[in-house]
PDB file of N, CA and C in Angstrom:
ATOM      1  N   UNK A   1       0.825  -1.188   0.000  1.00  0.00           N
ATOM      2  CA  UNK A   1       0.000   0.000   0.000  1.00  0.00           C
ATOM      3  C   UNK A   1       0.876   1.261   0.000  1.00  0.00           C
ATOM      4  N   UNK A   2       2.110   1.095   1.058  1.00  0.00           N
ATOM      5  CA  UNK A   2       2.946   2.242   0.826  1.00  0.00           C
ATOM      6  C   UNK A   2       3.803   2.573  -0.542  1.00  0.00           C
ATOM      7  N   UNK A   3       3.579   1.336  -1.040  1.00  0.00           N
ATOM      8  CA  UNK A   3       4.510   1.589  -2.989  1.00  0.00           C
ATOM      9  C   UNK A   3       3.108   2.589  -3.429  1.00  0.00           C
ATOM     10  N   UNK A   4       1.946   1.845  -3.630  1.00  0.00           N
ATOM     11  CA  UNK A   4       1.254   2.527  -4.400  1.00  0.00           C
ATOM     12  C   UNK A   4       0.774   4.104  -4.272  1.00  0.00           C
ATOM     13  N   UNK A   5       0.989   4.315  -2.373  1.00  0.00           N
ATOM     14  CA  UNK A   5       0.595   5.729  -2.513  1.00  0.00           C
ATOM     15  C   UNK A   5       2.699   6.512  -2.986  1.00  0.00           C
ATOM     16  N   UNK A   6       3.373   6.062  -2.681  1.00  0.00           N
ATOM     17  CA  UNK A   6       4.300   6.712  -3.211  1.00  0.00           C
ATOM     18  C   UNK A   6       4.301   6.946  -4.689  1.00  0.00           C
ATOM     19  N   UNK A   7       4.347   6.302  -5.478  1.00  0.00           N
ATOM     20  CA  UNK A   7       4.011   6.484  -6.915  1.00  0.00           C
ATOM     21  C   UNK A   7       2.970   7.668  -7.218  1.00  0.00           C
ATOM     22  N   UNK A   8       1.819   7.372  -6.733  1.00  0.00           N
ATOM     23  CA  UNK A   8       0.994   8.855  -6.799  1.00  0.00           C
ATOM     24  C   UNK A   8       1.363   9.919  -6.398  1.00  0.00           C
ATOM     25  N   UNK A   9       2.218   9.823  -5.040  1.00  0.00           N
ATOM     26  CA  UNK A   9       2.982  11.037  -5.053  1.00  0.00           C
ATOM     27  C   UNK A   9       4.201  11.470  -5.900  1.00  0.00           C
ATOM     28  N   UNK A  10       4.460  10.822  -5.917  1.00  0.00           N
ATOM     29  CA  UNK A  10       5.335  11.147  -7.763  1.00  0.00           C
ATOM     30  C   UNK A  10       5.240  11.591  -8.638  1.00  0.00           C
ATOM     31  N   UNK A  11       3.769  11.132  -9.171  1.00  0.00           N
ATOM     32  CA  UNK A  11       3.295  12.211 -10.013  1.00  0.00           C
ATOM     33  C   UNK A  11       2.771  13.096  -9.641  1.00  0.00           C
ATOM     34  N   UNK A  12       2.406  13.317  -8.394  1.00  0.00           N
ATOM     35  CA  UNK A  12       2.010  15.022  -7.540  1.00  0.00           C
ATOM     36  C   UNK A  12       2.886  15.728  -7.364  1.00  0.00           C
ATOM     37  N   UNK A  13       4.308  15.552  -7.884  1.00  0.00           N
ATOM     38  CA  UNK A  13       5.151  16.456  -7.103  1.00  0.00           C
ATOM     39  C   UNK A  13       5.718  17.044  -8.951  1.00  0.00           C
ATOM     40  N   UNK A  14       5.108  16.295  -9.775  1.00  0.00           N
ATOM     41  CA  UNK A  14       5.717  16.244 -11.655  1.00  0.00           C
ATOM     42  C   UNK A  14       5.159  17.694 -11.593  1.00  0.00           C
ATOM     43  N   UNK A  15       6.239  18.593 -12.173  1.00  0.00           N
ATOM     44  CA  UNK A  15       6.006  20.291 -12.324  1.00  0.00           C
ATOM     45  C   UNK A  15       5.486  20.171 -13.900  1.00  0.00           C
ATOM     46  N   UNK A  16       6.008  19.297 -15.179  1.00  0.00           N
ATOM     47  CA  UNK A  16       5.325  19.215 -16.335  1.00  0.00           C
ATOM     48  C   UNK A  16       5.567  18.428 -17.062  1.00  0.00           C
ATOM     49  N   UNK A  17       5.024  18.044 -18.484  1.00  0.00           N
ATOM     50  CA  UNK A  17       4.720  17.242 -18.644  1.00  0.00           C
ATOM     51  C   UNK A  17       5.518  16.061 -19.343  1.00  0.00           C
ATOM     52  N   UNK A  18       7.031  16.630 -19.122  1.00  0.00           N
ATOM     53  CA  UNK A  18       8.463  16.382 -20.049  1.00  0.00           C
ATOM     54  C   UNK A  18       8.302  14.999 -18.135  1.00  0.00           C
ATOM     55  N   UNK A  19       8.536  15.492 -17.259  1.00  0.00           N
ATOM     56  CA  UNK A  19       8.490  14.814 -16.070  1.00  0.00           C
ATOM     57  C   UNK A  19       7.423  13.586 -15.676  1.00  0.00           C
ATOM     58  N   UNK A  20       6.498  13.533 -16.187  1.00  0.00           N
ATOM     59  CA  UNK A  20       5.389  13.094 -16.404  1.00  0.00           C
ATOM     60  C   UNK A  20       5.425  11.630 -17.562  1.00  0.00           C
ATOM     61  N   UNK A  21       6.194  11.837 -18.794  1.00  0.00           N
ATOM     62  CA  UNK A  21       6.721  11.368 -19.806  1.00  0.00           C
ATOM     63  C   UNK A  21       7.777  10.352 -18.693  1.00  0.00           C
ATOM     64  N   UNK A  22       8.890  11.155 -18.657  1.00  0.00           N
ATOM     65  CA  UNK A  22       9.608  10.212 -17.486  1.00  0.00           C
ATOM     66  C   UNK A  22       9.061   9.023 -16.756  1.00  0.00           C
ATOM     67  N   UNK A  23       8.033   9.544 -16.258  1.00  0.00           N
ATOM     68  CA  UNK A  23       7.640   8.402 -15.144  1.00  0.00           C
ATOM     69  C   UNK A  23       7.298   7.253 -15.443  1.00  0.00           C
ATOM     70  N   UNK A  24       6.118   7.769 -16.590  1.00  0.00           N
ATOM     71  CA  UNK A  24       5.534   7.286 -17.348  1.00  0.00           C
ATOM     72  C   UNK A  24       6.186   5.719 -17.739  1.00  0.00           C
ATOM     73  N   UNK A  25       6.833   6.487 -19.219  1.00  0.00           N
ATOM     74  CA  UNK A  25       7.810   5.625 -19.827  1.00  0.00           C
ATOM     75  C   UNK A  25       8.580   4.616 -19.149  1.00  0.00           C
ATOM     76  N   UNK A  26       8.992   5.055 -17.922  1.00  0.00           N
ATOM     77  CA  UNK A  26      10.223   4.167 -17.350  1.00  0.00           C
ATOM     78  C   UNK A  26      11.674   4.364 -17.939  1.00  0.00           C
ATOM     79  N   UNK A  27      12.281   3.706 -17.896  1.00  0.00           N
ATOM     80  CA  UNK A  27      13.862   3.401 -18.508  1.00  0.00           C
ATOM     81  C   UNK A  27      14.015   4.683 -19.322  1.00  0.00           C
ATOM     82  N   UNK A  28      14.920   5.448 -19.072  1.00  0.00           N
ATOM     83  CA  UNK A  28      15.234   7.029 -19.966  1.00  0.00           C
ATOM     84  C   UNK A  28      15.408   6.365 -21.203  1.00  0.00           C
ATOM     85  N   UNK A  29      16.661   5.448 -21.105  1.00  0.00           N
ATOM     86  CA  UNK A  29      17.289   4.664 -22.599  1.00  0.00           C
ATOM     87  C   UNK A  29      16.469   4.285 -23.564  1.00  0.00           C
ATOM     88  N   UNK A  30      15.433   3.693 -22.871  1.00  0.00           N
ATOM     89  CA  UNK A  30      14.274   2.696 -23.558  1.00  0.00           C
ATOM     90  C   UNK A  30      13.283   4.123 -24.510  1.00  0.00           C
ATOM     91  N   UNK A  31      13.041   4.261 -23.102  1.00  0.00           N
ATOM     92  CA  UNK A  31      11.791   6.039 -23.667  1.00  0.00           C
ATOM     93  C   UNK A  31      12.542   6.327 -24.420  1.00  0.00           C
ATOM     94  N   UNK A  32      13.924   6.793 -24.659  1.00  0.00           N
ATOM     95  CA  UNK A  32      14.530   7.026 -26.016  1.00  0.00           C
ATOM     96  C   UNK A  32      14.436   6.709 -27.171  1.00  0.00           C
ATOM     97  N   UNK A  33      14.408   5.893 -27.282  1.00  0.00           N
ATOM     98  CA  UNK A  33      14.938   4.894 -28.680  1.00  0.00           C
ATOM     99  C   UNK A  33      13.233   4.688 -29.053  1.00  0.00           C
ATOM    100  N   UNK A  34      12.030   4.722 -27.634  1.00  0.00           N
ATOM    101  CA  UNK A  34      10.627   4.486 -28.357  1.00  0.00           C
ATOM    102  C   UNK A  34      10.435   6.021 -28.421  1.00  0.00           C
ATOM    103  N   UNK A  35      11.081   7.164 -28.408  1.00  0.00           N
ATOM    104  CA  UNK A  35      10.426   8.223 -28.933  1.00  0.00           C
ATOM    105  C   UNK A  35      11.055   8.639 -30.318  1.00  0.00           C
ATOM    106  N   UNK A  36      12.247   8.080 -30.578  1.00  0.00           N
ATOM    107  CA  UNK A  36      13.226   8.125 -31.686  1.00  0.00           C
ATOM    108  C   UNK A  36      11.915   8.104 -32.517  1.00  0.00           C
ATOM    109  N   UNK A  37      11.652   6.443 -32.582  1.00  0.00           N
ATOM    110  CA  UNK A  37      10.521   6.316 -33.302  1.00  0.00           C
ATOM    111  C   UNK A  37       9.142   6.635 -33.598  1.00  0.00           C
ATOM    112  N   UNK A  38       8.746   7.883 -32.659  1.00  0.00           N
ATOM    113  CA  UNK A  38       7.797   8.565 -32.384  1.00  0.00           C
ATOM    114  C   UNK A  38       6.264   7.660 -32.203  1.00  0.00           C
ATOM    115  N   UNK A  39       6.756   7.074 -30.750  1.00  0.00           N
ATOM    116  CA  UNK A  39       6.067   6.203 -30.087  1.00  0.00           C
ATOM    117  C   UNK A  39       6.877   6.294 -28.494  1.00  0.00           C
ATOM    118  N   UNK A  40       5.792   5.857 -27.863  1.00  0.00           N
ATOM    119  CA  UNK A  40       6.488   6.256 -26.491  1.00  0.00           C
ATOM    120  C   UNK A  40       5.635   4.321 -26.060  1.00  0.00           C
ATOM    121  N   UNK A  41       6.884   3.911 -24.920  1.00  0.00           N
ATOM    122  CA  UNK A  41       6.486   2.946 -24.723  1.00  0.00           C
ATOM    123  C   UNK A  41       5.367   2.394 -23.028  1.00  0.00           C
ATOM    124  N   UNK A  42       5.536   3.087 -22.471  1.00  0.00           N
ATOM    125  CA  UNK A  42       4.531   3.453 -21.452  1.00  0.00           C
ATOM    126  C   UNK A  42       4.436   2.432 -20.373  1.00  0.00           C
ATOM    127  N   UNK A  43       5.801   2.071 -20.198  1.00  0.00           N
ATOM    128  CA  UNK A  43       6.530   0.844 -19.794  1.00  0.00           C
ATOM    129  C   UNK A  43       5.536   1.149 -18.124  1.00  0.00           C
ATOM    130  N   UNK A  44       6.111   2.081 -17.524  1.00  0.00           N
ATOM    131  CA  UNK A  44       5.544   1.903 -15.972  1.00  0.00           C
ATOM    132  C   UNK A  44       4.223   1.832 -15.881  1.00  0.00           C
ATOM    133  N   UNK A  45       3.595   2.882 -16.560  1.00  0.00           N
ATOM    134  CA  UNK A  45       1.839   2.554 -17.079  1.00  0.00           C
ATOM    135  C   UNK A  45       1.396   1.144 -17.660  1.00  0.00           C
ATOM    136  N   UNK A  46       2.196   0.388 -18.196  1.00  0.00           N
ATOM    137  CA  UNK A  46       1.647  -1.337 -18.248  1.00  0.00           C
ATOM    138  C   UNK A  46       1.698  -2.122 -17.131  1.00  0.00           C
ATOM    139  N   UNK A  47       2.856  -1.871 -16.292  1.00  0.00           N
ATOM    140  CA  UNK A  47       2.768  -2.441 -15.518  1.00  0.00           C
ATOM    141  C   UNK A  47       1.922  -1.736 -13.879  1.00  0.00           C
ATOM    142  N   UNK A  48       1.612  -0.554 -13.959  1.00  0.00           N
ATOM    143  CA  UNK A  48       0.618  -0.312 -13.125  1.00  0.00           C
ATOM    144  C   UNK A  48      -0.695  -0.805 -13.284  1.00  0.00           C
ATOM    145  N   UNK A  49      -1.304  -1.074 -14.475  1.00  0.00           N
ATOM    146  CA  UNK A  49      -2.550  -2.041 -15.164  1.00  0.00           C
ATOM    147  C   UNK A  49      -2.126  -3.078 -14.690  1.00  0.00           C
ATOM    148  N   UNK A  50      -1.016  -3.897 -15.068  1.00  0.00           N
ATOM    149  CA  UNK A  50      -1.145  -5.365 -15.090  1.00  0.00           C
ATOM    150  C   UNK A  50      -1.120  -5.301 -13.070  1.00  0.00           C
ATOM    151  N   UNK A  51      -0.763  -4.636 -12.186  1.00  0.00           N
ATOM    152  CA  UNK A  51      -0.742  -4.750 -10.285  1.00  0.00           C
ATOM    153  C   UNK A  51      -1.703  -4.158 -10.194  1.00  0.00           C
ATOM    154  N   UNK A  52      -2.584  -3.672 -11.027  1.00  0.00           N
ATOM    155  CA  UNK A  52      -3.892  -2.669 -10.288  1.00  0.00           C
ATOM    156  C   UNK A  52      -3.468  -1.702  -9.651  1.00  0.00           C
ATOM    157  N   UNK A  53      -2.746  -1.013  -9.643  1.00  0.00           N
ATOM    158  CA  UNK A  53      -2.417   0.378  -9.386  1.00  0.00           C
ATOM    159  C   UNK A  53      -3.399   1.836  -9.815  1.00  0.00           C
ATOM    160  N   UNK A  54      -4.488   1.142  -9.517  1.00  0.00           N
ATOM    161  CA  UNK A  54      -5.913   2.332  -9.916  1.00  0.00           C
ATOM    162  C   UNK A  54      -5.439   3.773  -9.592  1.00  0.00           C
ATOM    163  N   UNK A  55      -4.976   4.013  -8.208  1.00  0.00           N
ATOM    164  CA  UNK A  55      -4.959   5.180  -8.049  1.00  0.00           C
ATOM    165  C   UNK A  55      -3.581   6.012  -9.324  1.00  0.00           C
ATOM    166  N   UNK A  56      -2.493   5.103  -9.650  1.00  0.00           N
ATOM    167  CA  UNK A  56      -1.650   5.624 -10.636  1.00  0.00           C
ATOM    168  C   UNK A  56      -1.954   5.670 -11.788  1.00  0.00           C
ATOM    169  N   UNK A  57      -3.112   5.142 -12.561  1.00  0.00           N
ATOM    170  CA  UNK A  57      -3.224   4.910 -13.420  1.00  0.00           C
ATOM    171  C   UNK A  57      -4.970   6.351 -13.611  1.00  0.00           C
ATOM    172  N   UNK A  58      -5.917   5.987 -12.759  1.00  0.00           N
ATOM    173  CA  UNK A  58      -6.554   7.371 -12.851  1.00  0.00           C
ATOM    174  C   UNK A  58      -5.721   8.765 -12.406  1.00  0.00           C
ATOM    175  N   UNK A  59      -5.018   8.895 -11.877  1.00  0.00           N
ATOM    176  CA  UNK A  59      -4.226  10.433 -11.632  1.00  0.00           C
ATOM    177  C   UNK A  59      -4.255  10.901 -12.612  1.00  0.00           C
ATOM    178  N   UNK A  60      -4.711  12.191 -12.528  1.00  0.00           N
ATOM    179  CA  UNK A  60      -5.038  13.477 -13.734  1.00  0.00           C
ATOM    180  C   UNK A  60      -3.411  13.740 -14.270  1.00  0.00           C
ATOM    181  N   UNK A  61      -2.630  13.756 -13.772  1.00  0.00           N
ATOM    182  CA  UNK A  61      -0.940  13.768 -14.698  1.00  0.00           C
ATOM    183  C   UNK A  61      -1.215  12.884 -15.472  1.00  0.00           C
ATOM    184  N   UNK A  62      -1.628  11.263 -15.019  1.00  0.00           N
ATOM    185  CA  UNK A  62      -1.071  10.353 -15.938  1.00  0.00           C
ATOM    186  C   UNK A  62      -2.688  10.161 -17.011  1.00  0.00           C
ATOM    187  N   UNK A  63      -3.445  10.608 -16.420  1.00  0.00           N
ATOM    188  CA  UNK A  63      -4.485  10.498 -17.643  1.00  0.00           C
ATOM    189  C   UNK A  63      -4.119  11.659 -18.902  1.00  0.00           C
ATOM    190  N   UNK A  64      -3.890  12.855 -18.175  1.00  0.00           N
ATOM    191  CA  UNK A  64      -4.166  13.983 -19.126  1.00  0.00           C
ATOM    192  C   UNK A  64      -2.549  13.605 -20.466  1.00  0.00           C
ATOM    193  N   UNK A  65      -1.845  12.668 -19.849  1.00  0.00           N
ATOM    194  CA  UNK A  65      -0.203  11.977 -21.207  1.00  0.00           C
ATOM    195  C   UNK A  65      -1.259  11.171 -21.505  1.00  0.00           C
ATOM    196  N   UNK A  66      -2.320  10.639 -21.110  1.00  0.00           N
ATOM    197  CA  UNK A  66      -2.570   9.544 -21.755  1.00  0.00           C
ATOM    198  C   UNK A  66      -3.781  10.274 -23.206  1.00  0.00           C
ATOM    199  N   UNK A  67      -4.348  11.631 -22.378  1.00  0.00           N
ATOM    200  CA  UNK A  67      -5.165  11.978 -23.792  1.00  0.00           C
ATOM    201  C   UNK A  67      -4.366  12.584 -24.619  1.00  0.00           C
ATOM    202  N   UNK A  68      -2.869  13.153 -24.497  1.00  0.00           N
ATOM    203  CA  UNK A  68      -1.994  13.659 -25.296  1.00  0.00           C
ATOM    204  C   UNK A  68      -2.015  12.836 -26.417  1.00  0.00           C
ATOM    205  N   UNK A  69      -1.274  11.629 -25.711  1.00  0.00           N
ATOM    206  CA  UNK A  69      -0.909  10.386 -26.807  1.00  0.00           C
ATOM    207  C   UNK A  69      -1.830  10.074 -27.678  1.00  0.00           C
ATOM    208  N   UNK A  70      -3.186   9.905 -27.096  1.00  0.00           N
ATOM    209  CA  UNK A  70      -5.008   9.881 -27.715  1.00  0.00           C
ATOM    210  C   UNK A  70      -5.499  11.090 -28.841  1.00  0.00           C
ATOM    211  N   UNK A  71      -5.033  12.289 -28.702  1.00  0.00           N
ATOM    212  CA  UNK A  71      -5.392  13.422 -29.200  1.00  0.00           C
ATOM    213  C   UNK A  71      -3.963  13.773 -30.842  1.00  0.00           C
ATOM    214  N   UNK A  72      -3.098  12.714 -30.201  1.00  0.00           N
ATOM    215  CA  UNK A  72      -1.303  13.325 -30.733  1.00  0.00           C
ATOM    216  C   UNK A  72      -2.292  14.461 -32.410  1.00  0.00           C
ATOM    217  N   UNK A  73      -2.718  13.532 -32.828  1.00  0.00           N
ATOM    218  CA  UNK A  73      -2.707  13.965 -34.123  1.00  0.00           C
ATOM    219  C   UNK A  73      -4.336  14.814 -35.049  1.00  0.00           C
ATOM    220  N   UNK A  74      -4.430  14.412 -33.294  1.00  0.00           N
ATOM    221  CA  UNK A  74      -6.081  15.250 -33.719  1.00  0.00           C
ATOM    222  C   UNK A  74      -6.479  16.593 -32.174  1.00  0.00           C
ATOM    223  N   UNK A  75      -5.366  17.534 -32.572  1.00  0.00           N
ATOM    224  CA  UNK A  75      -5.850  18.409 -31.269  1.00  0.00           C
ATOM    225  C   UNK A  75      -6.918  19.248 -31.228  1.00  0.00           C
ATOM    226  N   UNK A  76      -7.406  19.770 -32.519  1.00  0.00           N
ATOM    227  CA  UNK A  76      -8.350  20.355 -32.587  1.00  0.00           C
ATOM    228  C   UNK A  76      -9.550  19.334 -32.641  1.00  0.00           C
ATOM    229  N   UNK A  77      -9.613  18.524 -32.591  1.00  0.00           N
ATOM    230  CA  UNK A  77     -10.799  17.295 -32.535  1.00  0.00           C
ATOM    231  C   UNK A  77     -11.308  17.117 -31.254  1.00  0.00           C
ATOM    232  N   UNK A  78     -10.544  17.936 -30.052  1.00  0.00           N
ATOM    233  CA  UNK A  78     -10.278  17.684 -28.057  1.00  0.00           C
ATOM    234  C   UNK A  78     -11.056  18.842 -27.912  1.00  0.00           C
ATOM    235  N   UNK A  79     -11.423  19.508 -28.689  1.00  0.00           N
ATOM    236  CA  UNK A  79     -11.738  20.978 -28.031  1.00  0.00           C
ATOM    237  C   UNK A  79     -13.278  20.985 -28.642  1.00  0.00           C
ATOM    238  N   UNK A  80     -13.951  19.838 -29.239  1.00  0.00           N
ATOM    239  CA  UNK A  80     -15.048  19.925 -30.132  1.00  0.00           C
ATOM    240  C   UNK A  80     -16.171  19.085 -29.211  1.00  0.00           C
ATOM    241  N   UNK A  81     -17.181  19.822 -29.648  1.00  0.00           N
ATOM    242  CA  UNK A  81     -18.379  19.374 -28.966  1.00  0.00           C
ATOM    243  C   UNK A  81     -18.453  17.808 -29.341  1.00  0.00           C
ATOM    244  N   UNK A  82     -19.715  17.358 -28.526  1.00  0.00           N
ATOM    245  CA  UNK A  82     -19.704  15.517 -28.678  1.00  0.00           C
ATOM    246  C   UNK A  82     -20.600  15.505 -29.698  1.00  0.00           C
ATOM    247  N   UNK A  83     -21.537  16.241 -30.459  1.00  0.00           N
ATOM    248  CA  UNK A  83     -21.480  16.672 -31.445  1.00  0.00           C
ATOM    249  C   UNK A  83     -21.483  16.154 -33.152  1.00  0.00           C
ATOM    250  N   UNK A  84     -20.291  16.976 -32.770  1.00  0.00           N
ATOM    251  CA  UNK A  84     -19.524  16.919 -33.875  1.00  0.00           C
ATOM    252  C   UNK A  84     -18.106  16.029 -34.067  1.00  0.00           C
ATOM    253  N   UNK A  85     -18.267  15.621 -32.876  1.00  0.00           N
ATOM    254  CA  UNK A  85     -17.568  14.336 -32.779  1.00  0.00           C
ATOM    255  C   UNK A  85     -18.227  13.114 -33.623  1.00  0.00           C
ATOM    256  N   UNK A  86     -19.420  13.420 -32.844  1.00  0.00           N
ATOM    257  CA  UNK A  86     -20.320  12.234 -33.480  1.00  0.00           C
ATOM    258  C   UNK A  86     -20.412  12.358 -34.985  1.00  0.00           C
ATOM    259  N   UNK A  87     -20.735  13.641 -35.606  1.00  0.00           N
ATOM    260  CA  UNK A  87     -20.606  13.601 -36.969  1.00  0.00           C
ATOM    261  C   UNK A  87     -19.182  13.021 -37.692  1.00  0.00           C
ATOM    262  N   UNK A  88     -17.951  13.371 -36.891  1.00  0.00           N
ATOM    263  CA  UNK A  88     -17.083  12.920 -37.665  1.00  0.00           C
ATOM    264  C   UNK A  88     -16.665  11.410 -38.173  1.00  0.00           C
ATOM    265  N   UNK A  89     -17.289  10.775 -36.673  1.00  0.00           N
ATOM    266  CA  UNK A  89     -17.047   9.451 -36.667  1.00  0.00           C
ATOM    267  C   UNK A  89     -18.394   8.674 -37.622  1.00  0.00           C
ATOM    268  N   UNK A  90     -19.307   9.329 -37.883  1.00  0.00           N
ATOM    269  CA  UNK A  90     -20.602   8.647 -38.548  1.00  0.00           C
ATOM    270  C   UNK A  90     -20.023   8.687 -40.021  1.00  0.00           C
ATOM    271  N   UNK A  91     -19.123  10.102 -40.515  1.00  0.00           N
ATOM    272  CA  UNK A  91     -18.560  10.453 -41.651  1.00  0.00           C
ATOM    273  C   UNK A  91     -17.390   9.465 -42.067  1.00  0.00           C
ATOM    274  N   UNK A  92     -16.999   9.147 -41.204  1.00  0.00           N
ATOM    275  CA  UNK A  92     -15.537   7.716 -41.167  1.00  0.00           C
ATOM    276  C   UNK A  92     -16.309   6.975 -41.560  1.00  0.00           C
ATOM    277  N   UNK A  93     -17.403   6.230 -40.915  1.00  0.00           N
ATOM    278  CA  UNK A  93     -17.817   4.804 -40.937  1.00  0.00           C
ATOM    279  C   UNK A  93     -18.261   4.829 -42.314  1.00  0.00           C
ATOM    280  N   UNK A  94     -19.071   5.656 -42.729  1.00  0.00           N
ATOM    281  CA  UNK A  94     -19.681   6.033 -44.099  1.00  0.00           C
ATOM    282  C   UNK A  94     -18.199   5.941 -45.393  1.00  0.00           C
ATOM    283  N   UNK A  95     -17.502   6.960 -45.213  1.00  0.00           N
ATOM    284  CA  UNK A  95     -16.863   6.759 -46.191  1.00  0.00           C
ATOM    285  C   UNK A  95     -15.664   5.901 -46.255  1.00  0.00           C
ATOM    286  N   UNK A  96     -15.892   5.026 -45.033  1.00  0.00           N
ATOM    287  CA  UNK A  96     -14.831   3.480 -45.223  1.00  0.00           C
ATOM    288  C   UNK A  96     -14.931   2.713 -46.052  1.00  0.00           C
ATOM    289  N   UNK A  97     -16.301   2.180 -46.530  1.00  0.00           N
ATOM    290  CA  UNK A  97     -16.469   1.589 -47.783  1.00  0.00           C
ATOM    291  C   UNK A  97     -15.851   1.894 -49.309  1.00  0.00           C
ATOM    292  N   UNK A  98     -16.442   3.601 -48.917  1.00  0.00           N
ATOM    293  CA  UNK A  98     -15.924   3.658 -50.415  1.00  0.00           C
ATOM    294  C   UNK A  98     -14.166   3.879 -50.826  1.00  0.00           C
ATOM    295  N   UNK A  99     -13.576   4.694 -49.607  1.00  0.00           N
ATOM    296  CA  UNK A  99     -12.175   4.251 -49.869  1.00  0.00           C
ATOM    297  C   UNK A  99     -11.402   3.450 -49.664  1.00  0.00           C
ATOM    298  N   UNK A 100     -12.332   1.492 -49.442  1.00  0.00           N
ATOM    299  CA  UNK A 100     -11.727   0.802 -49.075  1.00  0.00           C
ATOM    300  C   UNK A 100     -12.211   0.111 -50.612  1.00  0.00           C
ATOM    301  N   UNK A 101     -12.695   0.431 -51.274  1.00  0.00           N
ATOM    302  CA  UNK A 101     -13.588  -0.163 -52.583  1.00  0.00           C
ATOM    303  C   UNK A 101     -12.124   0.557 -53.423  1.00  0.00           C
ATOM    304  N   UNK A 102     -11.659   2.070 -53.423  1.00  0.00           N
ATOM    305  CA  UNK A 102     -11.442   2.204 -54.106  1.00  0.00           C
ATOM    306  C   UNK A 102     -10.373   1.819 -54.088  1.00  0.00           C
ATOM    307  N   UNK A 103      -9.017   1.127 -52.991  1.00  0.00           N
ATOM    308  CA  UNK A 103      -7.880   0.967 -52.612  1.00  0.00           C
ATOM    309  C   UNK A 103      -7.806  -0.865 -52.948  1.00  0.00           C
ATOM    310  N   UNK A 104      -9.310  -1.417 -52.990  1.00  0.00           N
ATOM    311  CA  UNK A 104      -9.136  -2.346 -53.476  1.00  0.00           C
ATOM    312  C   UNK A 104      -9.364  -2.774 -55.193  1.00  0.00           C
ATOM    313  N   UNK A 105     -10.004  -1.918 -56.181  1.00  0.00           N
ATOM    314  CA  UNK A 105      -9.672  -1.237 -57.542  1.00  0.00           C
ATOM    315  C   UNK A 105      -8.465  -1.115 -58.101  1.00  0.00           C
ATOM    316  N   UNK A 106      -8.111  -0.324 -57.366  1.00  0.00           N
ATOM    317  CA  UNK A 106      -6.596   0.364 -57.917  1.00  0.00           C
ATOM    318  C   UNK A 106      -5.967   0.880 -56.942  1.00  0.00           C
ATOM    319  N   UNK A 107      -4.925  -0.070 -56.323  1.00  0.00           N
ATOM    320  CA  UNK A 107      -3.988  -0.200 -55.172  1.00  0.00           C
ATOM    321  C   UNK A 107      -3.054   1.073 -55.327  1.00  0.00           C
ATOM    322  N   UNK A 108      -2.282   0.819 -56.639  1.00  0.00           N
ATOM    323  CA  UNK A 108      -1.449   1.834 -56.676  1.00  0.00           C
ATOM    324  C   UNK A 108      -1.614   3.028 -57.936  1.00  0.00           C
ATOM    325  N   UNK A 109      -2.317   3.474 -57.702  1.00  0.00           N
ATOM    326  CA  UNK A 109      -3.139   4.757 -58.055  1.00  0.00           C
ATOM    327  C   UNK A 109      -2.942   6.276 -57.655  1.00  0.00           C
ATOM    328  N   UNK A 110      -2.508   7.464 -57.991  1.00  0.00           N
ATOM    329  CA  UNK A 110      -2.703   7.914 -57.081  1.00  0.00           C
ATOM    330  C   UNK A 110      -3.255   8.982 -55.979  1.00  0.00           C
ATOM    331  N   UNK A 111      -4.588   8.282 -56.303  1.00  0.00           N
ATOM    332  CA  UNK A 111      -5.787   8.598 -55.310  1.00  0.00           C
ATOM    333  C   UNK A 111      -6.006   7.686 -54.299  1.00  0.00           C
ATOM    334  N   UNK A 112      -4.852   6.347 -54.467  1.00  0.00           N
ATOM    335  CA  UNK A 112      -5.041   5.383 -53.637  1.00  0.00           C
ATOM    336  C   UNK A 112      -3.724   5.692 -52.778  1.00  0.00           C
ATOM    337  N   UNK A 113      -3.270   6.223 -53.499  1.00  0.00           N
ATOM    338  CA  UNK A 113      -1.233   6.524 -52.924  1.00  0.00           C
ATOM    339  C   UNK A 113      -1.790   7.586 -52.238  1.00  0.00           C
ATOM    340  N   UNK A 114      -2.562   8.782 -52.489  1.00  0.00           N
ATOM    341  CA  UNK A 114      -2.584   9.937 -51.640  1.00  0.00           C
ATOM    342  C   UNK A 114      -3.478   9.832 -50.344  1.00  0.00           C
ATOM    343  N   UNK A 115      -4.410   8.935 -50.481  1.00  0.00           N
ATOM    344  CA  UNK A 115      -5.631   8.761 -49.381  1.00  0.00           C
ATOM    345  C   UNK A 115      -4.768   8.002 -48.095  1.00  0.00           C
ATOM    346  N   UNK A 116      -4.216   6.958 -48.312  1.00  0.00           N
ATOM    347  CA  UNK A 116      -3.403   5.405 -47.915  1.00  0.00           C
ATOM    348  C   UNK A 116      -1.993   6.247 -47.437  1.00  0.00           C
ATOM    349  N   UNK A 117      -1.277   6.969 -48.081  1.00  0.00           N
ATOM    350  CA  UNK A 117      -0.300   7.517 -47.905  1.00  0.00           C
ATOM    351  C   UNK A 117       0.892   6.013 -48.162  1.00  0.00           C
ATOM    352  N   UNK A 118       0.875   5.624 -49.176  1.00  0.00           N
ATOM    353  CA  UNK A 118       1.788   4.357 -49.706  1.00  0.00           C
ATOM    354  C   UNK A 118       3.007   4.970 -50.520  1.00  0.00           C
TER     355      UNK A 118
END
């Protein structure tokens, strides 16, 4: 019980979010080489899931890296009503068919190269 509340205090004492990353990740070396590749490996966060470490794993530090990682490539998508969330995702499901029709047509095309990014 005393590991798990120390860990939470760990991330209570993280000033931002470079520190946070740290904890996170685990192993500096490791977090290296998985951010090289622009992926982070979230080594201490698996293994707080796999011991039940609830309280480390809900903490607002380690949730708010976790919607970073969730958001990486859609930040203006975080700030949008549920909405228009919903429209976007009804707009995906809809036009999966047809650019999966057309990627199966003509693979290397390139309207299939620009959509696919091949």
């Amino acid at each position: 019980m005393q590991c798990k509340d120390f860990v939470v205090g760990v991330l209570d004492l993280c000033r931002n979010t470079e520190e946070v990353k740290a904890i996170i990740n685990g192993d500096s070396e490791s977090g290296q080489s998985a951010e090289t590749l622009g992926r982070q490996n979230l080594i201490r966060l698996k293994l707080a899931i796999k011991y039940e470490v609830k309280k480390f794993v809900a903490h607002p530090n380690c949730q708010q890296q976790l919607l970073s990682i969730w958001y990486e490539n859609l930040s203006g998508l975080r700030q949008q009503t549920t909405a228009v969330k919903n429209l976007l995702v009804l707009g995906v499901a809809a036009g999966l068919p047809v650019l999966s029709f057309i990627y199966w047509i003509a693979p290397s095309s390139k309207v299939s190269r620009k959509i696919f990014r091949l």
